[in-house]
Protein backbone atom coordinates (compact mmCIF):
# COMPACT_ATOMS: atom_id res chain seq x y z
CA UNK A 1 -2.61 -11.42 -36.22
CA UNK A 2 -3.21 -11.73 -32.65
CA UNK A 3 -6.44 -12.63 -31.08
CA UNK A 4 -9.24 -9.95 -29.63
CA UNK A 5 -9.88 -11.67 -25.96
CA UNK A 6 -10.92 -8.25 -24.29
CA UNK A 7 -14.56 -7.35 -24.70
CA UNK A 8 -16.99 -4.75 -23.56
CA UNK A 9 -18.42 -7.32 -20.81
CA UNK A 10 -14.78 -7.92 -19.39
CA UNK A 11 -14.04 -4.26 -19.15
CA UNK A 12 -17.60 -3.18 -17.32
CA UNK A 13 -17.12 -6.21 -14.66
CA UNK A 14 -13.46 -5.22 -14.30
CA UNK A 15 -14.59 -1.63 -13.35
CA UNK A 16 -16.78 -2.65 -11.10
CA UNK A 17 -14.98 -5.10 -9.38
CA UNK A 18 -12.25 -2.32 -9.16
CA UNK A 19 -15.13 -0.12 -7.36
CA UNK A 20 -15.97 -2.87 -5.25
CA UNK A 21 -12.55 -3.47 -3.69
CA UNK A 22 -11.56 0.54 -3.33
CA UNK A 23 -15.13 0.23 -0.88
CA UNK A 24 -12.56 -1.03 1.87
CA UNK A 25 -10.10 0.97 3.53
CA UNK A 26 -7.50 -1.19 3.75
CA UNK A 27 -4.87 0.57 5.74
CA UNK A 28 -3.44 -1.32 8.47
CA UNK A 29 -4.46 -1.29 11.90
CA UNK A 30 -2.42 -4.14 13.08
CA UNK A 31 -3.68 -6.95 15.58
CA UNK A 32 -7.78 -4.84 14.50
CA UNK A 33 -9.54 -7.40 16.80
CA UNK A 34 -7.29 -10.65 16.12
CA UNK A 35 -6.64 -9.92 12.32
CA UNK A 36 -3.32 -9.82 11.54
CA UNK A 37 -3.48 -6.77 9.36
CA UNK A 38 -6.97 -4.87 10.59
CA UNK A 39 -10.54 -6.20 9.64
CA UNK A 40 -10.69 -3.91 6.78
CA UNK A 41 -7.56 -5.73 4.99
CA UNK A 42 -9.31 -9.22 6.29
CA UNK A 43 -12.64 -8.03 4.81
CA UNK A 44 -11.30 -7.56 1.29
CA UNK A 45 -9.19 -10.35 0.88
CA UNK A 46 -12.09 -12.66 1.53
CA UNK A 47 -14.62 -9.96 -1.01
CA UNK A 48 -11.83 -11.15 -3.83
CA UNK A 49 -11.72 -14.52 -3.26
CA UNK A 50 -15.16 -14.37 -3.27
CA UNK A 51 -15.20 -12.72 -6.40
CA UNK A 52 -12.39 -15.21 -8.06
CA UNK A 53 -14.90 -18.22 -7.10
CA UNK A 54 -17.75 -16.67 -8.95
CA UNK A 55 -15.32 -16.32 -11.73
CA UNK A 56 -14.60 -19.87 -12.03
CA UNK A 57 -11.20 -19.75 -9.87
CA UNK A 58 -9.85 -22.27 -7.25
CA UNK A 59 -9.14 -20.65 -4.14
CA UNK A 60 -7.36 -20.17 -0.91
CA UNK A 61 -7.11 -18.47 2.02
CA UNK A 62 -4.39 -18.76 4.65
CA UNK A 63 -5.65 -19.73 7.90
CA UNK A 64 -4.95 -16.47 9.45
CA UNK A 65 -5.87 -14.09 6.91
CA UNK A 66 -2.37 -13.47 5.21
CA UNK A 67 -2.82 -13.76 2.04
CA UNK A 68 -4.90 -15.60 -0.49
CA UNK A 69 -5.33 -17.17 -3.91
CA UNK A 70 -7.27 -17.89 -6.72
CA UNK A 71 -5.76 -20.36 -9.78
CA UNK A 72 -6.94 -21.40 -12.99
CA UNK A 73 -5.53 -23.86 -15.61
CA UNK A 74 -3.52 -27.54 -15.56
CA UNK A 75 -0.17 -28.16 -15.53
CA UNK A 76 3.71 -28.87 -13.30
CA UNK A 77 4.35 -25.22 -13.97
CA UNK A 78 2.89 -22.18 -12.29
CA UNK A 79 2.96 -18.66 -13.50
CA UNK A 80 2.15 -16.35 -10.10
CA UNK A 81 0.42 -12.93 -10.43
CA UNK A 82 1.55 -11.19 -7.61
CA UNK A 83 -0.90 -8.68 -6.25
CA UNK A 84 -1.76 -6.63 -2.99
CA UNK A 85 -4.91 -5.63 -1.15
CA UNK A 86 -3.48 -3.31 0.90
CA UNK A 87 -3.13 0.16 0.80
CA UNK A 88 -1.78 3.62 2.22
CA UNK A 89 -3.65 5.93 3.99
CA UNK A 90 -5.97 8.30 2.13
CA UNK A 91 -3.69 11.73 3.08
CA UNK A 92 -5.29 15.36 3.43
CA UNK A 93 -9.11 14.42 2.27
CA UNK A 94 -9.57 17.70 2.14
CA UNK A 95 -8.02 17.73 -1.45
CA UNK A 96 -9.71 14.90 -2.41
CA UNK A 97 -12.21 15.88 -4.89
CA UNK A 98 -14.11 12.65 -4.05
CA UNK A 99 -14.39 9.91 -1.22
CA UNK A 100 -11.41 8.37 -1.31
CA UNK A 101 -13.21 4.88 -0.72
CA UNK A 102 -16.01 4.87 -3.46
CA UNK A 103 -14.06 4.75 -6.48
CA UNK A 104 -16.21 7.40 -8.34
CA UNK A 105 -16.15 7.84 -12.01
CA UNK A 106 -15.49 11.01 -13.04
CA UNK A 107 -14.24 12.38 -16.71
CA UNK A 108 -12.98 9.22 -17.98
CA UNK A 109 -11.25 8.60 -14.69
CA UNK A 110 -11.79 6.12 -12.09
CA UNK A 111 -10.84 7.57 -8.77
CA UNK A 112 -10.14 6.26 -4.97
CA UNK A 113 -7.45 5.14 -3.26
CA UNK A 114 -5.89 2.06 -4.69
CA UNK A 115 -7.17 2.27 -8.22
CA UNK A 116 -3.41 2.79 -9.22
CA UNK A 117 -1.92 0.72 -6.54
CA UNK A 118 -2.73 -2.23 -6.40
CA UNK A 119 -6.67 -2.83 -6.72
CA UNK A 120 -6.94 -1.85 -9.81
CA UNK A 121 -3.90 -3.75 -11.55
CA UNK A 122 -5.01 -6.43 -9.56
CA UNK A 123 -8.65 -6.88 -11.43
CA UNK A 124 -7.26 -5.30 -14.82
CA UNK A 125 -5.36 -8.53 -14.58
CA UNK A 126 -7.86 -10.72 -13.25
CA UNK A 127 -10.35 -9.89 -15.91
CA UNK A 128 -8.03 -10.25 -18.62
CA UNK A 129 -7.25 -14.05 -17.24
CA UNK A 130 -11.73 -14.61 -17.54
CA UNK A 131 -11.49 -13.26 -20.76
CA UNK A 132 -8.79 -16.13 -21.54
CA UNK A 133 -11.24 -18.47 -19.87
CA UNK A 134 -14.21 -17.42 -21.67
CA UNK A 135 -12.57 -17.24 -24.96
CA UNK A 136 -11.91 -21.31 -24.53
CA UNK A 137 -7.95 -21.19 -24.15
CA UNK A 138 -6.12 -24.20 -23.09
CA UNK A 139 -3.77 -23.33 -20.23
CA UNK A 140 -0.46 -25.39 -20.22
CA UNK A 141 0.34 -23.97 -16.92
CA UNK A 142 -1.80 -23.27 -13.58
CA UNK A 143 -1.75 -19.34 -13.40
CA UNK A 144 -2.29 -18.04 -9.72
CA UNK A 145 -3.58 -14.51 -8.75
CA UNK A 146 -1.11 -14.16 -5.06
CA UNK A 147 -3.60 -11.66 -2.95
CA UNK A 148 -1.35 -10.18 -0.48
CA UNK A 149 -1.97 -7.78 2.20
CA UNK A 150 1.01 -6.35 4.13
CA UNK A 151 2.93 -4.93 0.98
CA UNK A 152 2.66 -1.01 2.28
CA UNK A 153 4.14 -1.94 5.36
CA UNK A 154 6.53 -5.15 5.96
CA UNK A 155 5.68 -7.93 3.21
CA UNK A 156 4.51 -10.52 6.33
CA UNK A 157 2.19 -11.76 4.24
CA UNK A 158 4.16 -12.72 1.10
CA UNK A 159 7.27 -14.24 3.48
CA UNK A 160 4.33 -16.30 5.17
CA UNK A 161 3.27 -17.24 1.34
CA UNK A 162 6.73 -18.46 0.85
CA UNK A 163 7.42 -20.08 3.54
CA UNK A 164 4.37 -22.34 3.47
CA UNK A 165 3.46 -22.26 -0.56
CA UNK A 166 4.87 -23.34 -4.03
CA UNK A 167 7.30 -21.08 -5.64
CA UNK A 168 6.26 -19.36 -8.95
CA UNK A 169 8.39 -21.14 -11.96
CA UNK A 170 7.37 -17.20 -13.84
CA UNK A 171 5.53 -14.41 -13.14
CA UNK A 172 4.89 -10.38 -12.66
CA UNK A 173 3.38 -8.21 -10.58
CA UNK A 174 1.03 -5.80 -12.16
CA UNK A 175 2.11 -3.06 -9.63
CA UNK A 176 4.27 -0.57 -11.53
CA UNK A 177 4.75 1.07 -14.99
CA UNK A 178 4.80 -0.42 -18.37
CA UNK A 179 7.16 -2.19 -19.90
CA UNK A 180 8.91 -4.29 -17.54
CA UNK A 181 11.07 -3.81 -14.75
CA UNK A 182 13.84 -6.08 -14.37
CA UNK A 183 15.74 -4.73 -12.08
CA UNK A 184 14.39 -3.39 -8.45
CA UNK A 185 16.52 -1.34 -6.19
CA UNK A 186 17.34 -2.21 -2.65
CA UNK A 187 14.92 -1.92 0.33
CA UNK A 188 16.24 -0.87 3.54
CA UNK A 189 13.81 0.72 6.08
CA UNK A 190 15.57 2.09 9.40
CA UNK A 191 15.29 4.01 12.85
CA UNK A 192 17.53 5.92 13.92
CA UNK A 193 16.85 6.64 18.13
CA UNK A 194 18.11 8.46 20.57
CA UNK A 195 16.95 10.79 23.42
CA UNK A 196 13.52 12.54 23.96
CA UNK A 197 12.80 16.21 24.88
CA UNK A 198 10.90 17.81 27.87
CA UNK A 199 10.74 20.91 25.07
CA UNK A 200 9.82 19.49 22.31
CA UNK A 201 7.34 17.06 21.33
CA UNK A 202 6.75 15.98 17.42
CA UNK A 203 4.61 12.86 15.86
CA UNK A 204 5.33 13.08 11.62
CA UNK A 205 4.88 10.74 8.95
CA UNK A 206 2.77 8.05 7.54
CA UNK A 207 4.41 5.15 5.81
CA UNK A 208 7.40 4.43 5.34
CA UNK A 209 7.39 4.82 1.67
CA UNK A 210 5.59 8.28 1.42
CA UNK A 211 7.63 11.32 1.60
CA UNK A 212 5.16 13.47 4.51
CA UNK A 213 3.76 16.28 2.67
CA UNK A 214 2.69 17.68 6.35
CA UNK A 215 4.25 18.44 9.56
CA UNK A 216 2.78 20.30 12.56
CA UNK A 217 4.10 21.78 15.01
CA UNK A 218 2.44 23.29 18.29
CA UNK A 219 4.31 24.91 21.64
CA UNK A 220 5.75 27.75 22.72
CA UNK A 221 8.02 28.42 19.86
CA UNK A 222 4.97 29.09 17.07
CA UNK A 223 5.79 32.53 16.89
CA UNK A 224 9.84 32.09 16.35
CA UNK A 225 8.60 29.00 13.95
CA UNK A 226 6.72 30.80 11.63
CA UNK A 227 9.42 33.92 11.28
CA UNK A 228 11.62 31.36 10.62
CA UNK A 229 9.31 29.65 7.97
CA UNK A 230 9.22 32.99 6.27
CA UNK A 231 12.28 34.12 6.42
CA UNK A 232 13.31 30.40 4.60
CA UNK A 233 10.55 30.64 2.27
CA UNK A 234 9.07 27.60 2.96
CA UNK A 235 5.34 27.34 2.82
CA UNK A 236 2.74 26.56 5.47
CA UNK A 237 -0.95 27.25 6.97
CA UNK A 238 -1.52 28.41 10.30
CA UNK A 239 -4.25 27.40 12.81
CA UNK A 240 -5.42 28.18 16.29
CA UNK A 241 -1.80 27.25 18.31
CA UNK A 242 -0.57 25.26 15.84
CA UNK A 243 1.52 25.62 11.93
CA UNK A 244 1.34 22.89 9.62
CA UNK A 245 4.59 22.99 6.84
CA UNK A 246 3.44 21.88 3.09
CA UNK A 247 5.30 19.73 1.12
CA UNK A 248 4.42 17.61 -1.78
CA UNK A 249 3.72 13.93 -1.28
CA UNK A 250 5.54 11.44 -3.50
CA UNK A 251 6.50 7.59 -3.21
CA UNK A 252 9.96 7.13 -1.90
CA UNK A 253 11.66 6.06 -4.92
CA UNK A 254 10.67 9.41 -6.09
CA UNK A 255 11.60 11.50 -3.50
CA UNK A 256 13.95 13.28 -5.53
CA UNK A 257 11.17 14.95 -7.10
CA UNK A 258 9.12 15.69 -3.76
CA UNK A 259 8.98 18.22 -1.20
CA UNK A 260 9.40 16.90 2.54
CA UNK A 261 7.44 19.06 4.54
CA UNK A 262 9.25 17.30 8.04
CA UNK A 263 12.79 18.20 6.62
CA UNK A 264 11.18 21.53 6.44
CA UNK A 265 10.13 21.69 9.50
CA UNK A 266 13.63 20.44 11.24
CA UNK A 267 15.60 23.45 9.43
CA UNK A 268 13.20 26.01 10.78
CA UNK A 269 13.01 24.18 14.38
CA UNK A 270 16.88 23.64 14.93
CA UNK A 271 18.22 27.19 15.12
CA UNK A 272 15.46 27.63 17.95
CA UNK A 273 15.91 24.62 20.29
CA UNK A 274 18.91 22.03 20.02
CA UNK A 275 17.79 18.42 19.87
CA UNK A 276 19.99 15.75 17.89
CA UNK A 277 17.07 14.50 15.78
CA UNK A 278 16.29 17.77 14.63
CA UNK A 279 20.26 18.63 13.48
CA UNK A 280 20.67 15.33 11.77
CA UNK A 281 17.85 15.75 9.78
CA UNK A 282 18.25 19.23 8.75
CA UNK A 283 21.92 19.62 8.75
CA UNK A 284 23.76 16.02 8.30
CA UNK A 285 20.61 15.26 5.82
CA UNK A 286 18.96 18.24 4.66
CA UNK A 287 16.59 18.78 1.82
CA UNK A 288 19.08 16.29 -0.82
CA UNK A 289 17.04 12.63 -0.91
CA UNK A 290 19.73 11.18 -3.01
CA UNK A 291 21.35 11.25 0.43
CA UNK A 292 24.45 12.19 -0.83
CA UNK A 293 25.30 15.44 1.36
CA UNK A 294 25.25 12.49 4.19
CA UNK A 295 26.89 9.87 2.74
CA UNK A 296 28.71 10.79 -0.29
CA UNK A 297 27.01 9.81 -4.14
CA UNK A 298 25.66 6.06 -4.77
CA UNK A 299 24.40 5.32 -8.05
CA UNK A 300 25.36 2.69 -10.78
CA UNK A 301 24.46 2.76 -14.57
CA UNK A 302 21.28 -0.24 -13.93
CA UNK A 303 19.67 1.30 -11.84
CA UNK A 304 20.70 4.88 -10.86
CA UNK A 305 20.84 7.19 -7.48
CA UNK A 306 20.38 6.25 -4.52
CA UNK A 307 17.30 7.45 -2.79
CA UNK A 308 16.85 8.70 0.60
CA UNK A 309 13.67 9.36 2.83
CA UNK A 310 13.56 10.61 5.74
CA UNK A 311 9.98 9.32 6.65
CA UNK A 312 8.42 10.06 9.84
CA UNK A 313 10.15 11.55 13.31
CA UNK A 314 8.79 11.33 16.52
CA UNK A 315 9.91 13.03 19.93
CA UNK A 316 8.19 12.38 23.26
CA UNK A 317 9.83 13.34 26.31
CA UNK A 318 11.47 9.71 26.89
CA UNK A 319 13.04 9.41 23.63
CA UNK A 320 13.36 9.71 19.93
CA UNK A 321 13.22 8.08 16.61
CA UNK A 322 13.55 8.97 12.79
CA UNK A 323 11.75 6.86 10.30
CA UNK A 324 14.31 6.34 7.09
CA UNK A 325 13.37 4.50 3.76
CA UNK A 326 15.96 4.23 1.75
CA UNK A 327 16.01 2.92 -2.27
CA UNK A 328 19.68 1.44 -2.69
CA UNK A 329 21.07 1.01 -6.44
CA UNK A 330 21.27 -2.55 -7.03
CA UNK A 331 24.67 -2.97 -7.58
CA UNK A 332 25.69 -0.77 -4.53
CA UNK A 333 27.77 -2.21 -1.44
CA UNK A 334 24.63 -2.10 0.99
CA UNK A 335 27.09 -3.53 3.67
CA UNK A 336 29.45 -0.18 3.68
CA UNK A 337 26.29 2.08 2.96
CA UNK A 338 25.10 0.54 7.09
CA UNK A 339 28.24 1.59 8.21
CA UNK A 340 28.47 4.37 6.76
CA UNK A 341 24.80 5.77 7.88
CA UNK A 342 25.68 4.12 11.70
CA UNK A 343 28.77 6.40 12.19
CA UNK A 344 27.08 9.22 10.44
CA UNK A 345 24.19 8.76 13.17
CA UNK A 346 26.68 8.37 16.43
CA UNK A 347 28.31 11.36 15.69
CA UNK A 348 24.94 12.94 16.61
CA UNK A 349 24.25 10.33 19.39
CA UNK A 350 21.76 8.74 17.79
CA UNK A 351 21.65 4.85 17.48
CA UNK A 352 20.80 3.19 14.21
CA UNK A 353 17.73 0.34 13.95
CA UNK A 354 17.24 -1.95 11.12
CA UNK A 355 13.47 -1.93 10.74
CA UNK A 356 13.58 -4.19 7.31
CA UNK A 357 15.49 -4.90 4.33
CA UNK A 358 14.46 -6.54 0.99
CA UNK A 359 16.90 -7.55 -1.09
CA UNK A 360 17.36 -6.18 -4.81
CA UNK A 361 15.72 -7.86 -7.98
CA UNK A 362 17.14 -8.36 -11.43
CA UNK A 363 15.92 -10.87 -14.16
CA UNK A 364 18.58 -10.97 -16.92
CA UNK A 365 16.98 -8.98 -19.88
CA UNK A 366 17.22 -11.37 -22.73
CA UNK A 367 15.49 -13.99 -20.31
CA UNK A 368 12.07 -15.33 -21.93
CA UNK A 369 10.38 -14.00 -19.70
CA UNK A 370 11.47 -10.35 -20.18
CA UNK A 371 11.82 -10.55 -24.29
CA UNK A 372 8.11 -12.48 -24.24
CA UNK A 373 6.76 -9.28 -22.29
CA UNK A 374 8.31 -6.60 -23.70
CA UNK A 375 7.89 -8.28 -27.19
CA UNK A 376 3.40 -8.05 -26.41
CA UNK A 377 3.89 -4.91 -24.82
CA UNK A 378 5.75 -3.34 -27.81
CA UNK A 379 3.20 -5.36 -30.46
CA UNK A 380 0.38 -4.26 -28.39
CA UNK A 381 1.47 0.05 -28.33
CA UNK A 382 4.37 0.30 -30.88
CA UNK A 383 6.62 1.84 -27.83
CA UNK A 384 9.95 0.79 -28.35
CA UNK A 385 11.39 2.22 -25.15
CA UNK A 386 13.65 -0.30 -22.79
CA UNK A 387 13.06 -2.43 -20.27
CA UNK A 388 14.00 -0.18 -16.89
CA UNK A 389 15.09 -0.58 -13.38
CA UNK A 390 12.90 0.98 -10.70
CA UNK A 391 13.12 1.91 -6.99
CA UNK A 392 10.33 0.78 -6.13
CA UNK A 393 9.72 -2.41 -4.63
CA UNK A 394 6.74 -5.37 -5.87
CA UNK A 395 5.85 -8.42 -4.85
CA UNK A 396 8.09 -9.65 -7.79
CA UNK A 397 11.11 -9.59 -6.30
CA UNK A 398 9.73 -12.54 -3.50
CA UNK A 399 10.46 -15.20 -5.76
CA UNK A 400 12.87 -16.03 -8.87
CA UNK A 401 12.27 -15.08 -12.33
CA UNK A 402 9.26 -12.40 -11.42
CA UNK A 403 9.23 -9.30 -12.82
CA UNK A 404 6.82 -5.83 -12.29
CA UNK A 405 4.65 -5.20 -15.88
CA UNK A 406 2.25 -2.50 -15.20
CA UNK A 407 -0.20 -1.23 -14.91
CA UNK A 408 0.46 2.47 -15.13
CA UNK A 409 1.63 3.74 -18.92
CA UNK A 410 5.02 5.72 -19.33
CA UNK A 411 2.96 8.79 -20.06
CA UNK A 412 0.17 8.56 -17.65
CA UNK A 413 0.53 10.11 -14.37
CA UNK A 414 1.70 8.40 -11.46
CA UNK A 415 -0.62 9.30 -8.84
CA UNK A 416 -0.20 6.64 -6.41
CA UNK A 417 0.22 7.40 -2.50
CA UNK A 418 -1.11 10.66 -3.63
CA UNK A 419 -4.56 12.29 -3.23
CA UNK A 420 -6.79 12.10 -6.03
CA UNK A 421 -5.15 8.76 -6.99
CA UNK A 422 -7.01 7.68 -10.21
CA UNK A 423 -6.36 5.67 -13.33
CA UNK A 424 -8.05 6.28 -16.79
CA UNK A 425 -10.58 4.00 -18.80
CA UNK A 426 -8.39 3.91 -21.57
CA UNK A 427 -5.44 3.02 -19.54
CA UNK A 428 -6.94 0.32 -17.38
CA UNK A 429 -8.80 -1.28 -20.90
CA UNK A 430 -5.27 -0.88 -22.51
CA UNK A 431 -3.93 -2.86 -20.07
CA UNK A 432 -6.20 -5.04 -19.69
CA UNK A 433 -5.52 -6.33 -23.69
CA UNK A 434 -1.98 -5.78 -23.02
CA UNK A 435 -2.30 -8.53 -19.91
CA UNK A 436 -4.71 -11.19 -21.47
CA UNK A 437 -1.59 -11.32 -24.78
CA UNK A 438 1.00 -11.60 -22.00
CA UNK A 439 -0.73 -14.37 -20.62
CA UNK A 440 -1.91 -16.42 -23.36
CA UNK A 441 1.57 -16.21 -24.76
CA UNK A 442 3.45 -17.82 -21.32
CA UNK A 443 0.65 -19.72 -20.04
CA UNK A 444 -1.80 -20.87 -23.21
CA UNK A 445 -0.85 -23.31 -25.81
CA UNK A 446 -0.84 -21.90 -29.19
C-alpha cells in the first residue's frame, strides 16, 4: 500500500505559493535595466529561492540572474527537476475574465498566466518534495528544483546551467501532460528576410511558439481589405482606420488545431499589393501548419507530423522578416528539411535565418526511469494509456535521461499560452500525490 505524503497543509501552501509567483509578469524584456531577462523574471527567481530557503532547501543563484536552484537530500547522484519562471505574454486581456497576474480563485479553478505553464507545475512539485521532507524520508540522492528563466524564448539560461553546473544522472520536467513523454520533437526557430515596402508596413506576432490569434492592419487598402475578408469568410473587428483578423491562439506544436489570424491576413493582403513575404506566406505556405503544401509530408510513427508556424511577420520600409517555429518529427532528416525550406524561400527572394535549433529528445521506453514513472502514474489514476511523444519542447531534453511528467491530465484542458490559462484544484492536488510517489520511489530509500 503506498504511503499518504500529501496533506491539506501541503496543498494550501502550494496554492499560495502558486499565487505568489503568477504576481510577476515575467515576460521578457531583455537587457530591463542590466537583467539579463527583464527585472520582472529577476524578481521571481529570487521570490522562489526565497521561498525554497524557508522550506528547508539549499540554494543558488547564478551570478547574473540566469537561473537558480534549490536541493534537498545526500548522495553522488542527482535527480534534477527542471522548471521555468518565465512566461508568455498575457494576449487580448480583454477576454480575460480576471487579472492575468493575481492568480484568482474562481470555481475550483486557479487562474493567471503561468498556473499551467510552468509556475504552477513548478510548486505542485516543490510541495510534494516538503511533504517528503516533512514526512521524515531518507533521500539516497540530492534532488534539485533547476529554476530557469529564458524557456519561452531561447533556453540561455539552461545552456548557461550546463555549461557551468552538474549534469542530472535522472530527472523530469513537470511542464507538459501526464504520463510521460519520452520522446520530444525537433526545435527549429527561423527568419526568413528579404526586402521592405514603402506600401506596406506590418508588425505581427508574439512568441515564437504561439500561433498569433491577431493581426492588424491599417493604410490605404482598409476598404479593399475588409471586402476581401468577407468575401474569404474570414473573421475580424473593425476600428477607427484600422481591421484586426481573429484567429485562435494555440502553442505551436498544436498549430494544427489553431487558426492563424497573420496567414489570414496575407491571403486577403496579396491579391491587393505584391510583396514576397506576403505570397510566401499565403500561397507557398497557406493555412496547412503541417507544412506540407510547402515542403511535401514529414511525419514518422514516434512522433508524428511535422508542425509548421508561421509566427510573427514584420515589414518596414527597409526590409522584411517572417518569424517560423517549426516542430520536426524526431526521426526526420532535419538536414534536407533546411534545404528544402532555403530553396523554397529563394524562389520568392527571400533569404533564410537560423534563429535556434534544439535538438530532439527520446529516453528508451523500458528505461527505469520511464517504467518507474509511468508505473506511479498508472498506480496512482488506473490510466493505462502509453507513454507519448510530444512537440513540444521542456527543459528535459537539456540533459540525458530527462523526461517531461506533467502536470496537465490527458483530459483536462490545455490552456496554456492561451487567455484564461487556469488549472483545477483537483488537478494540481492530483498531481501533487502523483509527484511526491514519483519521487520517493527514484530518490528515497525504501
Amino acid at each position: 500500500m503506498m504511503k499518504k505524503f500529501i496533506h491539506e497543509k501541503h496543498q494550501l501552501e502550494a496554492v499560495s505559493a502558486i499565487q505568489r509567483l503568477v504576481s510577476f509578469p515575467s515576460v521578457l524584456n531583455e537587457g530591463e535595466k542590466g537583467t539579463p531577462f527583464g527585472q520582472a523574471i529577476l524578481a521571481v527567481l529570487k521570490e522562489t529561492l526565497s521561498l525554497c530557503q524557508k522550506l528547508g532547501f539549499r540554494t543558488f543563484m547564478e551570478s547574473d540572474g540566469y537561473y537558480g536552484y534549490a536541493e534537498v537530500g545526500e548522495g553522488q547522484e542527482l535527480l534534477a527537476i527542471l522548471c521555468h519562471l518565465d512566461v508568455v505574454p498575457a494576449g487580448d486581456l480583454s477576454k480575460w475574465e480576471t487579472n492575468p497576474f493575481e492568480g484568482v480563485l474562481k470555481d475550483g479553478k486557479l487562474f493567471g498566466r503561468g498556473v499551467q505553464d510552468d509556475k504552477g507545475p513548478s510548486m505542485s512539485a516543490l510541495f510534494a518534495v516538503k511533504a517528503l521532507v516533512d514526512s521524515g524520508v531518507t533521500f539516497n540522492k540530492r534532488v534539485r528544483f533547476i529554476f530557469g528563466t529564458d524557456e519561452e524564448t531561447l533556453w540561455r539560461c539552461l545552456r548557461r546551467y550546463t555549461e557551468k553546473e552538474e549534469a542530472a544522472t535522472i530527472g523530469f520536467a513537470p511542464d507538459a501532460t501526464f504520463p510521460v513523454t519520452y520522446a520530444e520533437k525537433g526545435l527549429l526557430q527561423a527568419k526568413v528576410v528579404g526586402i521592405g515596402s514603402k506600401e506596406l508596413t506590418l508588425d505581427i506576432g508574439e512568441a515564437y511558439n504561439v500561433v498569433p490569434a491577431k493581426a492588424t492592419y491599417q493604410g490605404a487598402l482598409l476598404t479593399d481589405l475588409i471586402q476581401e475578408l468577407k468575401d474569404l469568410d474570414f473573421d475580424f473587428e473593425e476600428e477607427a482606420g484600422a481591421v484586426t483578423v481573429l484567429g485562435h491562439a494555440r502553442h505551436t506544436k498544436d498549430a494544427a488545431l489553431a487558426t492563424n489570424a497573420l496567414v489570414r491576413l496575407a491571403k486577403g493582403l496579396v491579391p491587393l499589393i505584391s510583396h514576397p513575404a506576403l505570397e510566401f506566406i499565403a500561397n507557398a505556405v497557406g493555412e496547412d501548419a503541417t507544412g506540407s503544401h510547402l515542403l511535401g509530408r514529414i511525419s514518422d510513427q514516434e512522433s508524428g507530423d511535422l508542425s509548421f508556424n508561421i509566427a510573427g511577420l514584420t515589414i518596414t520600409e527597409e526590409s522584411s522578416e517572417i518569424r517560423l517555429d517549426l516542430r520536426i518529427p524526431v526521426l526526420a532528416d532535419v538536414e534536407k528539411l533546411v534545404t528544402d525550406l532555403k530553396e523554397k524561400a529563394s524562389a520568392y527572394g527571400l533569404v533564410y535565418e537560423e534563429h535556434d535549433y534544439l535538438a530532439p529528445l527520446y529516453v528508451p521506453r523500458d528505461s527505469e526511469l520511464v517504467k518507474t514513472l509511468m508505473s506511479v502514474y498508472q498506480d496512482k489514476t488506473g490510466d493505462i494509456v502509453p507513454a507519448k511523444a510530444s512537440g513540444g519542447a521542456t527543459f528535459a531534453r537539456t540533459m540525458p535521461n530527462c523526461v517531461a511528467f506533467g502536470a496537465c491530465f490527458p483530459e483536462s484542458k490545455k490552456t496554456e499560452h492561451q487567455e484564461n490559462e487556469y488549472l483545477t484544484l483537483t488537478d494540481i492536488f492530483k498531481a501533487m500525490d502523483i509527484y511526491a510517489e514519483a519521487i520517493y520511489r527514484l530518490a528515497c530509500e525504501r
